[in-house]
Protein backbone atom coordinates (compact mmCIF):
# COMPACT_ATOMS: atom_id res chain seq x y z
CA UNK A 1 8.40 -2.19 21.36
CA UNK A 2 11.84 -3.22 18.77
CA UNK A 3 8.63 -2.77 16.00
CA UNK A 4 7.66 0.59 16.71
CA UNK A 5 11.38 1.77 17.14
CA UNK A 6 11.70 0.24 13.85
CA UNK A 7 8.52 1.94 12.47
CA UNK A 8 9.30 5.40 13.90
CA UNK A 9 12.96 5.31 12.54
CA UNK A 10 12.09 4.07 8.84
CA UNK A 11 9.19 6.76 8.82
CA UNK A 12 11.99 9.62 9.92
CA UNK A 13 14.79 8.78 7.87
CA UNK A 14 11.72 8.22 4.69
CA UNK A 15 11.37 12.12 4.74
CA UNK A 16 14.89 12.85 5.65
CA UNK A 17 16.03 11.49 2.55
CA UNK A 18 13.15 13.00 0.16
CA UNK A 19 13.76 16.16 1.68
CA UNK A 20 17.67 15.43 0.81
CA UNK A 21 17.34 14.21 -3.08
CA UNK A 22 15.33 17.56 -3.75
CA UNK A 23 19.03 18.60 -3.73
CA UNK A 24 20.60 16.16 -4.94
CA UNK A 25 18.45 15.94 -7.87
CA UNK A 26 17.45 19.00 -9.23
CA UNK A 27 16.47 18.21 -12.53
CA UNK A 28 13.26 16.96 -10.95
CA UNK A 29 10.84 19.66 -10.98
CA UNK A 30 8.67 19.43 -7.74
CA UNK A 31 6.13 21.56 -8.98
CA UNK A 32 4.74 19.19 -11.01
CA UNK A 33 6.74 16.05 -11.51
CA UNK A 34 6.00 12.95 -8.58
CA UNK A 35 8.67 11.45 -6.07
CA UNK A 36 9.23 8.23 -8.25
CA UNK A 37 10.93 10.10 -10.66
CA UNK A 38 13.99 10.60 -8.50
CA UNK A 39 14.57 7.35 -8.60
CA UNK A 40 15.65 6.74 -12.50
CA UNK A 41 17.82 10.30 -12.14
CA UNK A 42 20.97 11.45 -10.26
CA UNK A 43 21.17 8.83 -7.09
CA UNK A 44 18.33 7.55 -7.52
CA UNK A 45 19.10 4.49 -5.58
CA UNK A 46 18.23 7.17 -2.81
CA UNK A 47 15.14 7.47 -3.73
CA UNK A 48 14.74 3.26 -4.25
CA UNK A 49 16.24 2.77 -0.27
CA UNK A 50 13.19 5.76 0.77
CA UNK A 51 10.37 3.27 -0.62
CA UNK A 52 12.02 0.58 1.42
CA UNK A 53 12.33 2.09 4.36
CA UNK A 54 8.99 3.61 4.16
CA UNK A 55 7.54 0.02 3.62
CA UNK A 56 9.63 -1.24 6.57
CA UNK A 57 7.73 1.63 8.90
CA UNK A 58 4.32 0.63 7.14
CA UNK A 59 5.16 -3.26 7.49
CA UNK A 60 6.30 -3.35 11.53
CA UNK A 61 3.63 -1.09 12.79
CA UNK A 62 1.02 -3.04 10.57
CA UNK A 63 2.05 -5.61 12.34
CA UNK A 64 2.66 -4.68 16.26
CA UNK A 65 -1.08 -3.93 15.55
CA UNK A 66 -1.82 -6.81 14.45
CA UNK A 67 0.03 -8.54 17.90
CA UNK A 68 -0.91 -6.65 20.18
CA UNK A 69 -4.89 -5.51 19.73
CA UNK A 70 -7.32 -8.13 20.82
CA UNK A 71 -10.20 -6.16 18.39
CA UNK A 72 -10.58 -6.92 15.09
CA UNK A 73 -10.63 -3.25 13.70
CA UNK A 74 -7.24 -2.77 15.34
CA UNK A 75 -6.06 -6.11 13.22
CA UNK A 76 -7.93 -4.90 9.80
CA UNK A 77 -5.64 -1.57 10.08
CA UNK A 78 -2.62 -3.57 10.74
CA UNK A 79 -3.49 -6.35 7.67
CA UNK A 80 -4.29 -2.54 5.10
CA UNK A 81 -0.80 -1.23 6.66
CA UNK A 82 0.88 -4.44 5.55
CA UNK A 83 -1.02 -4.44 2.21
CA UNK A 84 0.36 -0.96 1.82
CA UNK A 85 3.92 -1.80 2.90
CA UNK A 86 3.85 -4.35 -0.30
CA UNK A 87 3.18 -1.26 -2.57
CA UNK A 88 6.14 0.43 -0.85
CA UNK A 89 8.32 -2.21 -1.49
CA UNK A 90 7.35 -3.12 -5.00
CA UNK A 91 7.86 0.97 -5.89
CA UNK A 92 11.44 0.72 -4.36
CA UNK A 93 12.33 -2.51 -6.91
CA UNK A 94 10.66 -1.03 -9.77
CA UNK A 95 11.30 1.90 -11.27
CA UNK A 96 8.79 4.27 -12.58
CA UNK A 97 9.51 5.22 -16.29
CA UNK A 98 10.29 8.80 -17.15
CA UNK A 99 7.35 11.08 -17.03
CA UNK A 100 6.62 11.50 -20.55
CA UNK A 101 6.28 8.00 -21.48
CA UNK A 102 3.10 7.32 -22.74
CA UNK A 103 0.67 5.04 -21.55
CA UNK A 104 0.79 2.24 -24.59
CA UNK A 105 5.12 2.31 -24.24
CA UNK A 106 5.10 1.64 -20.59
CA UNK A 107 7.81 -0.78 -19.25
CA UNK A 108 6.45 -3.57 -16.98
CA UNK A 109 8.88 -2.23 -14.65
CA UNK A 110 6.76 1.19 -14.93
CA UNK A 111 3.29 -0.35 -15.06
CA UNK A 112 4.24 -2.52 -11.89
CA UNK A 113 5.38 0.63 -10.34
CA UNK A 114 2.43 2.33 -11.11
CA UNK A 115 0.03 -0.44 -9.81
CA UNK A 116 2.38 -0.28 -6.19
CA UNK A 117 1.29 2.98 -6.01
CA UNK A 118 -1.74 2.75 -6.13
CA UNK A 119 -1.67 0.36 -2.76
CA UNK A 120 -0.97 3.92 -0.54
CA UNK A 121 -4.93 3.85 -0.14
CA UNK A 122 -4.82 0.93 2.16
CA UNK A 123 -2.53 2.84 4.58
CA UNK A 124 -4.82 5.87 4.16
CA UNK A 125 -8.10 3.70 4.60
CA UNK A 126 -5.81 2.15 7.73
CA UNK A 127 -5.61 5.33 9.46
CA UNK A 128 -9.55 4.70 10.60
CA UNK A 129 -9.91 1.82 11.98
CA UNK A 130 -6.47 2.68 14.07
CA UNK A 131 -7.09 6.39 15.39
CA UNK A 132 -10.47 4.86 16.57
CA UNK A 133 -8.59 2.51 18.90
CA UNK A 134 -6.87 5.90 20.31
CA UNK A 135 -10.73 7.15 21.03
CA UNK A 136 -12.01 3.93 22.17
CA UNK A 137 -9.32 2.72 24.38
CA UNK A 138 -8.57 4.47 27.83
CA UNK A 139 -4.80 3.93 28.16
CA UNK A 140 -4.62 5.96 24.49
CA UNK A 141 -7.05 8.22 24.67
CA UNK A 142 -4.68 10.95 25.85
CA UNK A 143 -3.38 10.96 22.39
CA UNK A 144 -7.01 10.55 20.44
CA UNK A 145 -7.18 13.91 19.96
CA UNK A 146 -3.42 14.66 18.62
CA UNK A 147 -4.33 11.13 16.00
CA UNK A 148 -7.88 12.40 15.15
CA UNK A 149 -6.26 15.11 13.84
CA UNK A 150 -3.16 13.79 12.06
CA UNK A 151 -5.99 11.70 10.40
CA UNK A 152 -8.51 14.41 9.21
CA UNK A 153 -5.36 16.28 7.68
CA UNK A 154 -4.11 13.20 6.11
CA UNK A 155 -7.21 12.84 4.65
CA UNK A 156 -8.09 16.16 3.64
CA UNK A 157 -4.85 16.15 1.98
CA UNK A 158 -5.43 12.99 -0.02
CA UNK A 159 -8.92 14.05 -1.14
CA UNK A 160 -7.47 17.48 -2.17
CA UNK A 161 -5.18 15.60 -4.14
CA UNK A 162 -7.60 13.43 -5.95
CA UNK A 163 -9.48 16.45 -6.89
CA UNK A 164 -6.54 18.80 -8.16
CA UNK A 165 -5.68 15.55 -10.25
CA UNK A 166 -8.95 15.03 -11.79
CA UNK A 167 -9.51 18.64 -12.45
CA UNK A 168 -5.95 18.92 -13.98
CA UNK A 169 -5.53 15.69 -16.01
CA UNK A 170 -8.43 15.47 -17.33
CA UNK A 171 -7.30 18.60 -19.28
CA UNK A 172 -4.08 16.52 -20.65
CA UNK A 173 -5.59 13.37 -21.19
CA UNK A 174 -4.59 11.45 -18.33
CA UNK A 175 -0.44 12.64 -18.37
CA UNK A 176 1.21 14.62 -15.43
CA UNK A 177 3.08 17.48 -17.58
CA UNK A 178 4.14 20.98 -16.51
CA UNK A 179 0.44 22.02 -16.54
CA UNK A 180 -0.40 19.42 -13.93
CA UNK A 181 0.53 21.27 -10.93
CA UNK A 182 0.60 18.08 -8.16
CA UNK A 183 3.68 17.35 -7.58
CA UNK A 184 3.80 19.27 -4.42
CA UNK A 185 0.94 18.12 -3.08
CA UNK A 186 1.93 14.48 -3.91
CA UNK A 187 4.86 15.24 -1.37
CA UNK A 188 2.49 16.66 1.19
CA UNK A 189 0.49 13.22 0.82
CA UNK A 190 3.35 11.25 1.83
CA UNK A 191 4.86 13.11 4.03
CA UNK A 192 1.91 13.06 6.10
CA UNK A 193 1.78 9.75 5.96
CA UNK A 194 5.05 8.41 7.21
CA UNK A 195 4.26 11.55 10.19
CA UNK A 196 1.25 9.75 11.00
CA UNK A 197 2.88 6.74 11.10
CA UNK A 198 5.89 8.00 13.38
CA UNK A 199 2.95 9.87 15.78
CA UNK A 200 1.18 6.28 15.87
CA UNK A 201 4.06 4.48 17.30
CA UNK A 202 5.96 7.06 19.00
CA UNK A 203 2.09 7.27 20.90
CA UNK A 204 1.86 3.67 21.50
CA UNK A 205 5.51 3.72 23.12
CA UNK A 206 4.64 6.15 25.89
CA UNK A 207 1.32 5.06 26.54
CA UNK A 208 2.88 1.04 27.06
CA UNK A 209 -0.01 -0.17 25.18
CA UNK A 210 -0.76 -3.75 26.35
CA UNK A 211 -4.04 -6.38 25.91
């Protein structure tokens, strides 16, 4: 149970202190610039301790999961939420470079961050194979309905995403500028996440999930 407390609290305090730097930092315009690039501005250690403690929440539910469900699609969304913890925790140590950099003068600091980024899918695929346990499995199936939903809206969000993107970038080869409206719906993306995450384990606490 120390895991999911652990998960629920690192989710919580993730959007706490995103929802913080957007005042902190207000030369970031959320409009249209991403969440990484609080962390080369004004406290942007902030920003570097969010990834962490995002990856933490990722990385201990991932692995309660992993513990504690005897079926192996239970255990392949715990091994894609620890994959996906790595990206968090890679994005926290290096920093993205500012937004206008282009592609051929990236940093390796900016392409690793970049690359980290990209991991977020594996929590997103994740979200399957674990809101099917709360279907499946009688002791959570009170909350299957309440995760069913956090998933569809996760990934409704995500695929909206990936479509604004490609609609928008494509008209400024490939860079996120002020005409690349996604920076708000980057935050809804994450945000989401780390709520799904905190429903997940706050769920599996009162149901005293056991083999």
């Amino acid at each position: 149970m120390k895991k999911l407390t652990i998960s629920k609290l690192g989710a919580i305090v993730f959007i706490i202190i995103l929802f913080i730097l957007h005042f902190v930092n207000t030369s970031v315009n959320p409009k249209w610039q991403p969440i990484s690039v609080y962390a080369i501005g004004t406290a942007g250690w902030l920003m570097n301790i969010a990834f962490f403690l995002l990856g933490i929440s990722f990385l201990t539910l991932g692995l309660y999961l992993i513990k504690n469900f005897p079926k192996t699609g239970a255990k392949v969304g715990g091994i894609l939420l620890i994959l996906a913890s790595l990206g968090n925790f890679l994005a926290g140590i290096f920093n993205t470079d500012p937004i206008s950099t282009l592609p051929d003068q990236m940093t390796m600091s900016g392409q690793i961050h970049n690359s980290a980024a990209g991991l977020l899918g594996f929590m997103i695929l994740a979200t399957v194979f674990i809101a099917f346990q709360f279907i499946k499995r009688e002791q959570l199936k009170p909350f299957g309905k309440n995760m069913l939903v956090l998933t569809v809206i996760l990934w409704g969000s995500e695929l909206a995403l990936i479509v604004t993107m490609g609609i928008y970038m494509s008209e400024t080869n490939g860079m996120i500028t002020p005409e690349t409206p996604i920076g708000w719906l980057g935050r809804v993306v994450i945000v989401i996440c780390a709520i799904w995450v905190w429903a997940c384990a706050n769920y599996l606490q009162k149901s005293n999930f056991k083999n």
